[in-house]
C-alpha atoms as a PDB file:
ATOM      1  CA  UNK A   1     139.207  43.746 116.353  1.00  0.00           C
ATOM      2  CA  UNK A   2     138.890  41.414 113.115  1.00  0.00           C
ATOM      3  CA  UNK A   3     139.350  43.286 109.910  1.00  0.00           C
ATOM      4  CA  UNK A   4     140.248  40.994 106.502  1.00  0.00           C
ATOM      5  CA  UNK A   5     139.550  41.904 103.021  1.00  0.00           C
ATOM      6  CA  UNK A   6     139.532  39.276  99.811  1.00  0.00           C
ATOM      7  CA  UNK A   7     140.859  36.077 102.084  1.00  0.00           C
ATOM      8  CA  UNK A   8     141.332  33.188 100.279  1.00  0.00           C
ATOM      9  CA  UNK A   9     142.472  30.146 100.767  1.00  0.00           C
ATOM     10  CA  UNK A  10     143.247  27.320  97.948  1.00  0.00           C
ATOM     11  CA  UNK A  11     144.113  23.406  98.370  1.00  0.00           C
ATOM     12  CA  UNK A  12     145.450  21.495  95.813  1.00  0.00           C
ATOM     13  CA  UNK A  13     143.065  18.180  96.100  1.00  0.00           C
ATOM     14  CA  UNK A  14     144.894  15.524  93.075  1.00  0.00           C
ATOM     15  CA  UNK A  15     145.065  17.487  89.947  1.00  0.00           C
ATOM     16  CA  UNK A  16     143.102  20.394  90.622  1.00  0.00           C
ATOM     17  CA  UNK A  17     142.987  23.290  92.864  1.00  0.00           C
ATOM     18  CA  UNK A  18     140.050  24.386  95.282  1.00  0.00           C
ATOM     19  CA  UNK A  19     139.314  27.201  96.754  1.00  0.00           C
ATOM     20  CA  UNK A  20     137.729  26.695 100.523  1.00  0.00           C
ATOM     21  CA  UNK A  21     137.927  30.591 101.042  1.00  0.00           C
ATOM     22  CA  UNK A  22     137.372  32.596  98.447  1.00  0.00           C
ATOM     23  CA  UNK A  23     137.933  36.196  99.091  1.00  0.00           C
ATOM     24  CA  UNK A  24     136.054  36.503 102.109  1.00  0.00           C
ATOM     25  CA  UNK A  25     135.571  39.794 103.754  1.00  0.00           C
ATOM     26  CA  UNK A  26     134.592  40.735 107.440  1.00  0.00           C
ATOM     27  CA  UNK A  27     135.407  43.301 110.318  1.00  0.00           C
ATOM     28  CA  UNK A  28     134.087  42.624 113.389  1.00  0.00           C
ATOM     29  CA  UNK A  29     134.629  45.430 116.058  1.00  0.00           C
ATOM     30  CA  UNK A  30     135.728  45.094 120.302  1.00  0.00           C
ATOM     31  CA  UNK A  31     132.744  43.728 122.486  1.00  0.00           C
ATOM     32  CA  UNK A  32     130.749  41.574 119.561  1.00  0.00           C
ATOM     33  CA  UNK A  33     129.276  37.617 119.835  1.00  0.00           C
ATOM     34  CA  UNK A  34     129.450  36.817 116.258  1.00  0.00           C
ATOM     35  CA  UNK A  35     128.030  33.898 115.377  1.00  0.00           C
ATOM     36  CA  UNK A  36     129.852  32.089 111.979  1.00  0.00           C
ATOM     37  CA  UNK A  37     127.324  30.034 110.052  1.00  0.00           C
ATOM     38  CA  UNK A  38     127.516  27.880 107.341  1.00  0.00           C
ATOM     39  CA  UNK A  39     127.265  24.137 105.792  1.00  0.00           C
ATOM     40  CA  UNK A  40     130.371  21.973 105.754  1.00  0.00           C
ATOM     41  CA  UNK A  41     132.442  22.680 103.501  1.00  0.00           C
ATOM     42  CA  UNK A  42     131.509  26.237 103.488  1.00  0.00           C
ATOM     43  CA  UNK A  43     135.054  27.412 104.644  1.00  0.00           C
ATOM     44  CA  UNK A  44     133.814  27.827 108.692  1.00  0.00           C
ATOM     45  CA  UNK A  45     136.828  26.170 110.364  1.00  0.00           C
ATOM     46  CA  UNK A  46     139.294  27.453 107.661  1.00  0.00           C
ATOM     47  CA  UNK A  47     138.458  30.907 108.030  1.00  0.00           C
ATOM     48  CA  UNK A  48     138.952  30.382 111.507  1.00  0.00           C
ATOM     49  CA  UNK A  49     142.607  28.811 110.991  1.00  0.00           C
ATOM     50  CA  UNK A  50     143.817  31.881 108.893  1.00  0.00           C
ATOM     51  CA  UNK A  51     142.385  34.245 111.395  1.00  0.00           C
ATOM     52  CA  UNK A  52     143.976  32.565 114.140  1.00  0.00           C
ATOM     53  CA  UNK A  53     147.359  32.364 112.008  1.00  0.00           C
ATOM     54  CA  UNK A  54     147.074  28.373 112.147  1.00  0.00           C
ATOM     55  CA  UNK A  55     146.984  28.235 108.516  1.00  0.00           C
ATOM     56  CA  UNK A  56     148.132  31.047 105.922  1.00  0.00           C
ATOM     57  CA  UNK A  57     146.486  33.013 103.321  1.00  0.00           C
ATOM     58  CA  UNK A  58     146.726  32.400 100.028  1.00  0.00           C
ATOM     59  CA  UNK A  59     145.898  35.645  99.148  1.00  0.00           C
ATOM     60  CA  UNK A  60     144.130  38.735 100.899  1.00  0.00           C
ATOM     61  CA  UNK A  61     145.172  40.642 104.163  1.00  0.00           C
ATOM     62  CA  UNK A  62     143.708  40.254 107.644  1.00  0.00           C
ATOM     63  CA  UNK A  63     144.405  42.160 111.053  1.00  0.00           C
ATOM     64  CA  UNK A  64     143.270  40.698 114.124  1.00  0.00           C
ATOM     65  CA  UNK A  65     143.570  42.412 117.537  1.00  0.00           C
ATOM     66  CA  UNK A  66     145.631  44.991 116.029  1.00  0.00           C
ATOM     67  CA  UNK A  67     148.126  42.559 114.435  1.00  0.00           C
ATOM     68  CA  UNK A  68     148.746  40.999 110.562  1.00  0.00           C
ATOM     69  CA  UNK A  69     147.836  37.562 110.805  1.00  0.00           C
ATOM     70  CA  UNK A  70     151.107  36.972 108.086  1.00  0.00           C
ATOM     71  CA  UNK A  71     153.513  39.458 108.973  1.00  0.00           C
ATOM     72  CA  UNK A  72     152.634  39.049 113.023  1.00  0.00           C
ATOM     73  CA  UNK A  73     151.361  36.067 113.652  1.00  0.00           C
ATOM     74  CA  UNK A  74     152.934  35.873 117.142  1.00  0.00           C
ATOM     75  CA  UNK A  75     151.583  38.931 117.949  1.00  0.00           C
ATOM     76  CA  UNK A  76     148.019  37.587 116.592  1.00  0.00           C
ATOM     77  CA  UNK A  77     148.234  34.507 118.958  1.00  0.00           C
ATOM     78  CA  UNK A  78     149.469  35.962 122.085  1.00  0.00           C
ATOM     79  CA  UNK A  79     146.288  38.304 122.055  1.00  0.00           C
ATOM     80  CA  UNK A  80     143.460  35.679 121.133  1.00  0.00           C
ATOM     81  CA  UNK A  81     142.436  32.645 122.276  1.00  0.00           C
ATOM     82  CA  UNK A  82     141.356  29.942 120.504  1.00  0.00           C
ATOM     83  CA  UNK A  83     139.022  26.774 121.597  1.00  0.00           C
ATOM     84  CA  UNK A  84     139.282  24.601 118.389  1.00  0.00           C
ATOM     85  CA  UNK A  85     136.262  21.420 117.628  1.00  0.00           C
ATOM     86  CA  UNK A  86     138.837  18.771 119.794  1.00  0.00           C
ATOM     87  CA  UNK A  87     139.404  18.848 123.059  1.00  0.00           C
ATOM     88  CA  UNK A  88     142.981  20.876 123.845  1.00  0.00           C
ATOM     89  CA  UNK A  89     143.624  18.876 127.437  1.00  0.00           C
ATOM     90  CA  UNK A  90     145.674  16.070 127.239  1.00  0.00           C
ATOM     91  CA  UNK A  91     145.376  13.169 129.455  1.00  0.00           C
ATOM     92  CA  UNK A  92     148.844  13.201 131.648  1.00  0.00           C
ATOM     93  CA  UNK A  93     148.223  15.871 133.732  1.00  0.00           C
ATOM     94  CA  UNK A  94     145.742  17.332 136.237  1.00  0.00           C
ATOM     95  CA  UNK A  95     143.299  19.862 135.426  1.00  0.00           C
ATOM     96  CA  UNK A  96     144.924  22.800 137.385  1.00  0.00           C
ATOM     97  CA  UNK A  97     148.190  21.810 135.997  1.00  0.00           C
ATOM     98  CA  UNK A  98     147.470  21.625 132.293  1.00  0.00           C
ATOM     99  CA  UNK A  99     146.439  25.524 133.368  1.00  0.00           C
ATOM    100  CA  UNK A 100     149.608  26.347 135.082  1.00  0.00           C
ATOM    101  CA  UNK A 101     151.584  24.794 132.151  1.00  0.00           C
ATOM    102  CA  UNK A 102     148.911  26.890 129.675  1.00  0.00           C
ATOM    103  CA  UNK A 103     150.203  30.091 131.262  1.00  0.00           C
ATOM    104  CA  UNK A 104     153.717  29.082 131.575  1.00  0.00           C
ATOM    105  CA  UNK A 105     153.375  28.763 127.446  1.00  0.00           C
ATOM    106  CA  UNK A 106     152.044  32.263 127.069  1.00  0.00           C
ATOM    107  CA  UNK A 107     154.987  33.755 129.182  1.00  0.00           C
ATOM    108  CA  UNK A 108     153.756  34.179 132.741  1.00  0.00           C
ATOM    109  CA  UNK A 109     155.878  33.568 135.540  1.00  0.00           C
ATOM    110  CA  UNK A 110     155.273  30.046 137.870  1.00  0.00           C
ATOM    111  CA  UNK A 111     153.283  32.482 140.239  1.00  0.00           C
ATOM    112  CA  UNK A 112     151.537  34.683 137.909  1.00  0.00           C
ATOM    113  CA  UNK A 113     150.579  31.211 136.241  1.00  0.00           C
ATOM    114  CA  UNK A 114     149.575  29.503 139.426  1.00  0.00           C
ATOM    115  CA  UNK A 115     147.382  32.762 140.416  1.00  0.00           C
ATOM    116  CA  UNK A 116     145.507  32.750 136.942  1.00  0.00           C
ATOM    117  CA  UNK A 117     145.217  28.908 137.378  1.00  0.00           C
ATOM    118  CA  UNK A 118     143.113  29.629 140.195  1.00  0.00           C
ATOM    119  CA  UNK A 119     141.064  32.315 138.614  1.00  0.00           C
ATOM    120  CA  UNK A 120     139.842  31.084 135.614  1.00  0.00           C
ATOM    121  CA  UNK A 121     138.997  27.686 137.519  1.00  0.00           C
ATOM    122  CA  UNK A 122     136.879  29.695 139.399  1.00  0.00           C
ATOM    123  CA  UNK A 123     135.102  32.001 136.663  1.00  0.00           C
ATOM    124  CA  UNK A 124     133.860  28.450 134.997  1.00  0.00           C
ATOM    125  CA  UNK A 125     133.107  26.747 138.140  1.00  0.00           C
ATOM    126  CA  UNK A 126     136.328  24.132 138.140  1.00  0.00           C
ATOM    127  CA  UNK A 127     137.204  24.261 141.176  1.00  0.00           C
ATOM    128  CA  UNK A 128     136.178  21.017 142.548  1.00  0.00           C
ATOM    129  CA  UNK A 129     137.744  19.520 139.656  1.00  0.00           C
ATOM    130  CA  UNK A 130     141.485  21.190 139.664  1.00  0.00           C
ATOM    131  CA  UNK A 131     143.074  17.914 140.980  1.00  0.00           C
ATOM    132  CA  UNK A 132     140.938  15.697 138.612  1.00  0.00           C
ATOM    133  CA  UNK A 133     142.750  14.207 135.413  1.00  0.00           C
ATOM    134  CA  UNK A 134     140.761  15.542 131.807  1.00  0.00           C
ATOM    135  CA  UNK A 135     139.651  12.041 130.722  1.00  0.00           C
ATOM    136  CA  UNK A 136     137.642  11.771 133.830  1.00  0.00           C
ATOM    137  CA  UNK A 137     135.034  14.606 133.338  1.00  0.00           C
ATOM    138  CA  UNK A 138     132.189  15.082 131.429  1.00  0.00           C
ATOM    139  CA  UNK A 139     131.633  16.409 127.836  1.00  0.00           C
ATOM    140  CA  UNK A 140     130.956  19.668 129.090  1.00  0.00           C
ATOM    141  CA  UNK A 141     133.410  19.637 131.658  1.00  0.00           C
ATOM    142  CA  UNK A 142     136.158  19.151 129.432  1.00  0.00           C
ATOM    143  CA  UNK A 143     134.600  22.148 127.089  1.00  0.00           C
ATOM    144  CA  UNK A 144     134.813  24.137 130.084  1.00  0.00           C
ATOM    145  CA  UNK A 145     138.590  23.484 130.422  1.00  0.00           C
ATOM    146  CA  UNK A 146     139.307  23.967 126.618  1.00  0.00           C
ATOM    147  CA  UNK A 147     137.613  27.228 127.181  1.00  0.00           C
ATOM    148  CA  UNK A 148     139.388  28.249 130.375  1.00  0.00           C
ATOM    149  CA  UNK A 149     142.455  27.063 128.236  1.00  0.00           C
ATOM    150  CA  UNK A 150     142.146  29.844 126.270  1.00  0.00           C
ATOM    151  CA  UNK A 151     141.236  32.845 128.838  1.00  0.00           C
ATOM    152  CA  UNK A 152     144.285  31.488 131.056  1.00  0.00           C
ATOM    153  CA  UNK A 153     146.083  34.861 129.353  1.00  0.00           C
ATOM    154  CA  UNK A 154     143.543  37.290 129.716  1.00  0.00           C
ATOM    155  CA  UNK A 155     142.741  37.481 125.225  1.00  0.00           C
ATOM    156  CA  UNK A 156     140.332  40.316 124.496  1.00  0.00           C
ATOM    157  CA  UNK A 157     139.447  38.272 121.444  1.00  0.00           C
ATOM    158  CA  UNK A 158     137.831  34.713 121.926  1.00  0.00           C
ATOM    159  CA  UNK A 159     137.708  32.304 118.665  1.00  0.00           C
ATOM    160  CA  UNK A 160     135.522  28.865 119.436  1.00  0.00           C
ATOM    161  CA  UNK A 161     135.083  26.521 117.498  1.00  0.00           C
ATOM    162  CA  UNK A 162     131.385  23.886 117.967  1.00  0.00           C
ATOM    163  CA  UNK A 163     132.010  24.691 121.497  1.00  0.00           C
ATOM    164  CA  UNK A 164     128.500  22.828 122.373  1.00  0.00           C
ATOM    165  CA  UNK A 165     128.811  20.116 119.796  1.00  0.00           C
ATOM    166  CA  UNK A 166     127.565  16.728 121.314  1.00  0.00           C
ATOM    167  CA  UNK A 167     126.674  17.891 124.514  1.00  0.00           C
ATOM    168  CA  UNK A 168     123.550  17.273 126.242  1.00  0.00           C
ATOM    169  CA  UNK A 169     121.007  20.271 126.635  1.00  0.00           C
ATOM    170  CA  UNK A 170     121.719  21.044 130.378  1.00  0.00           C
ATOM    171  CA  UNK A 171     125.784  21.276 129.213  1.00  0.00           C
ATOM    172  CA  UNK A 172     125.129  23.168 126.367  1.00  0.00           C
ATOM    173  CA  UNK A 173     122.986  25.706 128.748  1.00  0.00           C
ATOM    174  CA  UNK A 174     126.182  26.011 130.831  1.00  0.00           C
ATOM    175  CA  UNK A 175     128.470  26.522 128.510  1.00  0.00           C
ATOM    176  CA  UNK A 176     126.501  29.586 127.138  1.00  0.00           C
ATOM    177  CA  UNK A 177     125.633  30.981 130.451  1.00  0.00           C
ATOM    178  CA  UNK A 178     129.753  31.036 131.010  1.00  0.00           C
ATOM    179  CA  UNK A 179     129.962  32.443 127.207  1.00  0.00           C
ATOM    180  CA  UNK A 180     127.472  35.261 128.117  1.00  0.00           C
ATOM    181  CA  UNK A 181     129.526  35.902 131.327  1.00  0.00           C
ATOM    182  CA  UNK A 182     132.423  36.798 129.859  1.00  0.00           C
ATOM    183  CA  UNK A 183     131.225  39.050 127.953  1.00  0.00           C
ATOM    184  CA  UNK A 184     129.201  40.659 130.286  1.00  0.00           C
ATOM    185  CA  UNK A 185     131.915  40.711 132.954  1.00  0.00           C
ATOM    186  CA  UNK A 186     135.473  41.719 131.078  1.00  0.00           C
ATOM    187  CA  UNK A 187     134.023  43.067 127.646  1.00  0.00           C
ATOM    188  CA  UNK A 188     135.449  39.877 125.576  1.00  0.00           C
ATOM    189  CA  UNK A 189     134.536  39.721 121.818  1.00  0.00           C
ATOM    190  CA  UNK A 190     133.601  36.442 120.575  1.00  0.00           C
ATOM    191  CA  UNK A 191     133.868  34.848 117.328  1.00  0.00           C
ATOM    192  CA  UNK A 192     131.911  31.547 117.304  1.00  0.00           C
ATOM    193  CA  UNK A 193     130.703  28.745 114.918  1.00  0.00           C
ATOM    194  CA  UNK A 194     127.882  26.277 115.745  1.00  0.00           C
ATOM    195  CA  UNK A 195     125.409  23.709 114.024  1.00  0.00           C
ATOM    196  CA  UNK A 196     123.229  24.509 116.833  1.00  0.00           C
ATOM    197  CA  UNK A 197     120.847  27.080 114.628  1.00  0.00           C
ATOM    198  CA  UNK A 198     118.871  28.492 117.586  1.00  0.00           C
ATOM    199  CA  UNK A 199     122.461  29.168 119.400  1.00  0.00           C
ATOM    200  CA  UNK A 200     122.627  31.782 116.964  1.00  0.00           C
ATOM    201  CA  UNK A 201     119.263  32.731 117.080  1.00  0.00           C
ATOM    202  CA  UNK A 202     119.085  33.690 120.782  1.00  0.00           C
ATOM    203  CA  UNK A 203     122.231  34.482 121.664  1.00  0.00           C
ATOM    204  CA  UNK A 204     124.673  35.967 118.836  1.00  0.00           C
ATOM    205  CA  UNK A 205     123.816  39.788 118.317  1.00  0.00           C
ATOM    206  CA  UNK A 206     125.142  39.331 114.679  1.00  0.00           C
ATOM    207  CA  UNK A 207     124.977  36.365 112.051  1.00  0.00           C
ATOM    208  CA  UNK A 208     127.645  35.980 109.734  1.00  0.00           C
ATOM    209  CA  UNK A 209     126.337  33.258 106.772  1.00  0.00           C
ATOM    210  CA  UNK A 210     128.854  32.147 104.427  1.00  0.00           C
ATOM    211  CA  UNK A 211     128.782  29.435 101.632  1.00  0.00           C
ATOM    212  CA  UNK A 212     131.666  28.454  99.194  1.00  0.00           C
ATOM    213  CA  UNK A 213     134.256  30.359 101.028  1.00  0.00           C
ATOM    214  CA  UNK A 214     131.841  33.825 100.257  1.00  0.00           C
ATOM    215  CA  UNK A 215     129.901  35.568 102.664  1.00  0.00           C
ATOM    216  CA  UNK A 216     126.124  35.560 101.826  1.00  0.00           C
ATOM    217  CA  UNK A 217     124.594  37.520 104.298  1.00  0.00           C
ATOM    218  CA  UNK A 218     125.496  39.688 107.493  1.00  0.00           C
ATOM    219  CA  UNK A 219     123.149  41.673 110.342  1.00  0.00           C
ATOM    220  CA  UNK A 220     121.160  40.762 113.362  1.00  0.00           C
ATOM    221  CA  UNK A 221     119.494  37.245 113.354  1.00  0.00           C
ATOM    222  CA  UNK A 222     115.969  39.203 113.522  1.00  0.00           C
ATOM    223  CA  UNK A 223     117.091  41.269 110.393  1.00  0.00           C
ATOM    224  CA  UNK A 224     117.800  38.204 108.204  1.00  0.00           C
ATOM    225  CA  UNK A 225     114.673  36.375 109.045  1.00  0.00           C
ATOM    226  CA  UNK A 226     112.373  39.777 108.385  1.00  0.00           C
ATOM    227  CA  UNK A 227     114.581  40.855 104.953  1.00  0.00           C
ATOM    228  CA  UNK A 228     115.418  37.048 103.516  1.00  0.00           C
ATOM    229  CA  UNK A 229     112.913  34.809 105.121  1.00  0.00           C
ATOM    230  CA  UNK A 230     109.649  36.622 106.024  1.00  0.00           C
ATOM    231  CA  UNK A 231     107.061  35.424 108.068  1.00  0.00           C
ATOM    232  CA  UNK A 232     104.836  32.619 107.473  1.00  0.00           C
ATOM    233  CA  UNK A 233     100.818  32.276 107.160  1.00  0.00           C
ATOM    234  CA  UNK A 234      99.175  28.897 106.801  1.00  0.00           C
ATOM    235  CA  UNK A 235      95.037  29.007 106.631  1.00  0.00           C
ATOM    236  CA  UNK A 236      92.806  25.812 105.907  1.00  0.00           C
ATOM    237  CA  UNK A 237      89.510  26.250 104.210  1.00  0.00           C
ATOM    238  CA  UNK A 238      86.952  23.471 104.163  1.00  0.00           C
ATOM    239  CA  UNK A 239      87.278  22.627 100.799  1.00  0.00           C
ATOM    240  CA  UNK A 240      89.828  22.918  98.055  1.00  0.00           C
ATOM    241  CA  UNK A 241      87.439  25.344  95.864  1.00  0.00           C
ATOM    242  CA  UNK A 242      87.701  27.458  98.537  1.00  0.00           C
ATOM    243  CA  UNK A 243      91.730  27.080  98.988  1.00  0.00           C
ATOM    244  CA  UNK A 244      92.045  28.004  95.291  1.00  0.00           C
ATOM    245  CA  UNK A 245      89.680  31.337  96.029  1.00  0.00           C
ATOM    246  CA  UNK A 246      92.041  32.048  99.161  1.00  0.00           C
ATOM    247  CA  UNK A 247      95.301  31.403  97.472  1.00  0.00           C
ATOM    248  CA  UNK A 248      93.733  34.202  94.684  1.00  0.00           C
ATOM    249  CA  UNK A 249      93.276  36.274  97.558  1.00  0.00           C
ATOM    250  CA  UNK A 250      96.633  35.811  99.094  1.00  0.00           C
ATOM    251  CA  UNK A 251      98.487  36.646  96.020  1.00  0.00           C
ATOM    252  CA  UNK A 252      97.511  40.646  96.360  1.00  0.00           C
ATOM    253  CA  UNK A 253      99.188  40.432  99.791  1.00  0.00           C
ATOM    254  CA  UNK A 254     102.167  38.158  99.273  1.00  0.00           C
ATOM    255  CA  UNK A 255     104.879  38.657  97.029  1.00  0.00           C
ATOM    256  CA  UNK A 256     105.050  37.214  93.378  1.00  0.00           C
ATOM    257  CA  UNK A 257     105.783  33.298  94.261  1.00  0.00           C
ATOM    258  CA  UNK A 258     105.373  33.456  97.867  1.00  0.00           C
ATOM    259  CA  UNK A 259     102.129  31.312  97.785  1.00  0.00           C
ATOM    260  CA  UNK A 260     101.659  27.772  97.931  1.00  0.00           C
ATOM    261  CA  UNK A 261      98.423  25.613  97.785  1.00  0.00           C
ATOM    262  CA  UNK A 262      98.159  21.643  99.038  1.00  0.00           C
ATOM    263  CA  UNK A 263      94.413  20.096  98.940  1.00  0.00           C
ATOM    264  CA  UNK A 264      92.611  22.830 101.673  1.00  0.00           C
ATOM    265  CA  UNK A 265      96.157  24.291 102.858  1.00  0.00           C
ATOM    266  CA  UNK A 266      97.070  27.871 101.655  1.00  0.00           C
ATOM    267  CA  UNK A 267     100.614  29.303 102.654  1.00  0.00           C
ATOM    268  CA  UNK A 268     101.995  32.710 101.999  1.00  0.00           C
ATOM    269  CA  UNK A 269     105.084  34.614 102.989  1.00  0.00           C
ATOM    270  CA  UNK A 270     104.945  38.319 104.007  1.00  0.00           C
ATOM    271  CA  UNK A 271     106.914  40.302 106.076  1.00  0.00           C
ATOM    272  CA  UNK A 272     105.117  40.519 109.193  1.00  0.00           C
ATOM    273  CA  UNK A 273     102.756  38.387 110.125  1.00  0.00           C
ATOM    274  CA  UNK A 274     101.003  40.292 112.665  1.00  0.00           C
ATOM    275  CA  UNK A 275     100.115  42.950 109.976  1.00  0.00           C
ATOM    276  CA  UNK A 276      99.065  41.092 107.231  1.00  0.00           C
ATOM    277  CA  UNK A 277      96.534  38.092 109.343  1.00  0.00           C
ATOM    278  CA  UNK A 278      93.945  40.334 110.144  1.00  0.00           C
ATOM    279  CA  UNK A 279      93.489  41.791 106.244  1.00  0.00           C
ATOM    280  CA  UNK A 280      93.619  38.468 104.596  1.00  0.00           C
ATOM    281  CA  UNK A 281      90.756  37.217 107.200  1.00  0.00           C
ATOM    282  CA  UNK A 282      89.067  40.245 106.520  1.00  0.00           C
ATOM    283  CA  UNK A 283      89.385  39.863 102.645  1.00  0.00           C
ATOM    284  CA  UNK A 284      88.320  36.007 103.136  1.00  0.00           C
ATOM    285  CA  UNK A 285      85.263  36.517 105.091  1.00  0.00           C
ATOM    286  CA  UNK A 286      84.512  39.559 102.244  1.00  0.00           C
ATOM    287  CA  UNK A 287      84.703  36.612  99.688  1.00  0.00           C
ATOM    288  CA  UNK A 288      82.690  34.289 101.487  1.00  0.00           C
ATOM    289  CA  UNK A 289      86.036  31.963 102.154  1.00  0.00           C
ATOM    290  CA  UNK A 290      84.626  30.051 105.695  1.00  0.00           C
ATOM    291  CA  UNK A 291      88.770  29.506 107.376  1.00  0.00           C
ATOM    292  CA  UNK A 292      88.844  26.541 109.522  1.00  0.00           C
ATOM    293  CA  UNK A 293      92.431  27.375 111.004  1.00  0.00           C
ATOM    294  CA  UNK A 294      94.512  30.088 110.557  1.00  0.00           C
ATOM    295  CA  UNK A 295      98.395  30.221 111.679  1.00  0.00           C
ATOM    296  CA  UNK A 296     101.477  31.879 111.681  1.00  0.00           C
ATOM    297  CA  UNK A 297     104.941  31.643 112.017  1.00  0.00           C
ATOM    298  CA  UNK A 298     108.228  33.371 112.579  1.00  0.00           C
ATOM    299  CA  UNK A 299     111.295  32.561 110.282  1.00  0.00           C
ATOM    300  CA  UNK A 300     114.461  30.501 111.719  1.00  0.00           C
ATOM    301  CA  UNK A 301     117.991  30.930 110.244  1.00  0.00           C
ATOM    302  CA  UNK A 302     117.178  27.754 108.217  1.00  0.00           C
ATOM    303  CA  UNK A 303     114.761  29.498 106.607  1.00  0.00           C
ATOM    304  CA  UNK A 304     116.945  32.342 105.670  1.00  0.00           C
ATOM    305  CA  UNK A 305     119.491  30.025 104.174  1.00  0.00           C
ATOM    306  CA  UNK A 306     117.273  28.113 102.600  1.00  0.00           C
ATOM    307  CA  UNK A 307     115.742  31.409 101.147  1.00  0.00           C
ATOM    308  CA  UNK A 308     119.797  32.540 100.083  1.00  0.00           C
ATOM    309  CA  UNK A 309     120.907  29.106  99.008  1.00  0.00           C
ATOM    310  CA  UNK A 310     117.875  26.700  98.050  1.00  0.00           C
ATOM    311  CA  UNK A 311     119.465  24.719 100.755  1.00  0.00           C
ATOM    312  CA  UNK A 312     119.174  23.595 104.504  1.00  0.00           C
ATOM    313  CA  UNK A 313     121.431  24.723 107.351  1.00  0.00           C
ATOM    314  CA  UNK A 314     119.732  21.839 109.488  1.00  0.00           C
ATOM    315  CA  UNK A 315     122.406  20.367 112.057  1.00  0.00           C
ATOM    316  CA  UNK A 316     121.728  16.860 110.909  1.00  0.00           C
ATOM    317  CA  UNK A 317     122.559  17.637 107.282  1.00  0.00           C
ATOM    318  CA  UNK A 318     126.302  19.549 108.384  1.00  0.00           C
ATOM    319  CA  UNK A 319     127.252  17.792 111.404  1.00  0.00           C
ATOM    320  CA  UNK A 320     129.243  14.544 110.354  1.00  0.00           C
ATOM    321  CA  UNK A 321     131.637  16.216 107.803  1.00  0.00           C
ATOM    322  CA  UNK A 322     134.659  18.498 109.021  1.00  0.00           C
ATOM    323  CA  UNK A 323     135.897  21.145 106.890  1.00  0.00           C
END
């Protein structure tokens, strides 16, 4: 469905020139939820524009939905679609017509155009809004209609682009349960980028990370967090003589580095949790270590960037810069 090799894309900023891509390499195959991470300025939303055939190449190859995104770009475009970061309805029209006009773009006839109209307003639950103007519904109203936008010709391939950003929990909710729909209903693959870590977390069934235009990591969400993150234990002893004797301890189960100490707070990495608990506990009570509390905790894609990058993939630290 999405096959590129060495994509790159350069910008000449003043007298230099910068690459925002840098020969980035993915294949994503028929039926997937992909999930595109990274921090701004990673190349996210220019990927997106050369895969799309918005923007070209400066170098490298890419066939999407069968077609080469520089030799074919029509034939790219008139098999995707593509809900960009702004909203696509403008503010003339009603709701059902900026659909009919949609399909009238991608060739259909007045009636074939009409009919899908009326089906897509009904697989995201517009109906009651068809003869309402864009500007007057909510955030994730109008999401819903950028994302009907782009199913009014039946794509097998779906690009979106923040399609949650700034909406409110409940919207959010709805505009994944329509996401998951599709999918579930006509087999759509889904190429997706969000801020929203846990997004990813719970609902992609494949990560993509990338930072300075490279990819840094690829698999399941659970498979990052268990082979770059690990899981986290944090004991407390009731004194710090005793924190120093656990953190001794902890050092023959964690690897090399992977434990911290802070006044009666020990912290170790490992790669399951559930595993590893009981034997340090056992080895603590051997040594005469009294715990007061003993925790643990699972990994979040944060952690895995952090773990790849030294950095965070928080929302608040990507969200006001575009790419």
């Amino acid at each position: 469905m999405i096959h590129a090799r060495g994509l790159t894309r350069r910008f000449k900023m003043k007298r230099e020139t910068v690459n925002a891509v840098s020969g980035l390499d993915i294949d994503v195959e028929a039926g997937q939820l992909v999930a595109f991470l990274g921090p701004n300025g990673a190349g996210k939303s220019t990927s997106l524009r050369m895969l799309t055939s918005l923007l070209p190449p400066t170098s490298g190859t890419a066939t999407v939905a069968g077609h080469d995104v520089v030799s074919d770009p029509a034939g790219v475009r008139a098999r995707i679609g593509y809900v960009g970061q702004k909203n696509s309805a403008g503010a003339s029209f009603l709701v059902r017509d900026e659909l009919v006009t949609q399909g009238r773009c991608y060739g259909l006839t007045r009636s074939q155009a009409s009919h899908r109209a009326d089906e897509v307003l009904s697989m995201l639950n517009l109906e009651p809004l068809a003869r309402r103007g864009p500007g007057t519904l909510s955030g994730g109203q109008r999401r819903r209609l950028d994302i009907a936008l782009g199913l009014v010709h039946r794509p097998d391939l779906l690009f979106l682009d923040e399609p949650t950003t700034g909406l409110d929990p409940q919207s959010r909710a709805d505009i994944w349960e329509h996401i998951l729909r599709l999918r579930a209903e006509h087999g759509t693959t889904v190429f997706l980028t969000t801020h929203y870590l846990e997004e990813a977390d719970s609902m992609a069934e494949r990560v993509v990370i990338i930072d300075h235009g490279r990819t840094i990591a690829d698999g399941t969400a659970e498979q990052l967090k268990s082979d770059l993150a690990g899981d986290h234990i944090t004991i407390t002893t009731q004194d710090e003589r005793e924190a120093a004797t656990a953190a001794g301890i902890a050092e023959r189960i964690a690897a090399p580095g992977e434990v911290t100490t802070a006044g009666t707070t020990v912290r170790l990495r490992v790669p399951r949790a559930d595993a590893a608990l009981p034997e340090y506990l056992r080895a603590l009570e051997a040594a005469g270590v009294k715990v007061a509390t003993a925790e643990t905790a699972r990994p979040t894609l944060d952690d895995v960037f952090l773990a790849l990058t030294g950095r965070s993939l928080r929302e608040n630290d990507l969200h006001p810069k575009k790419e």
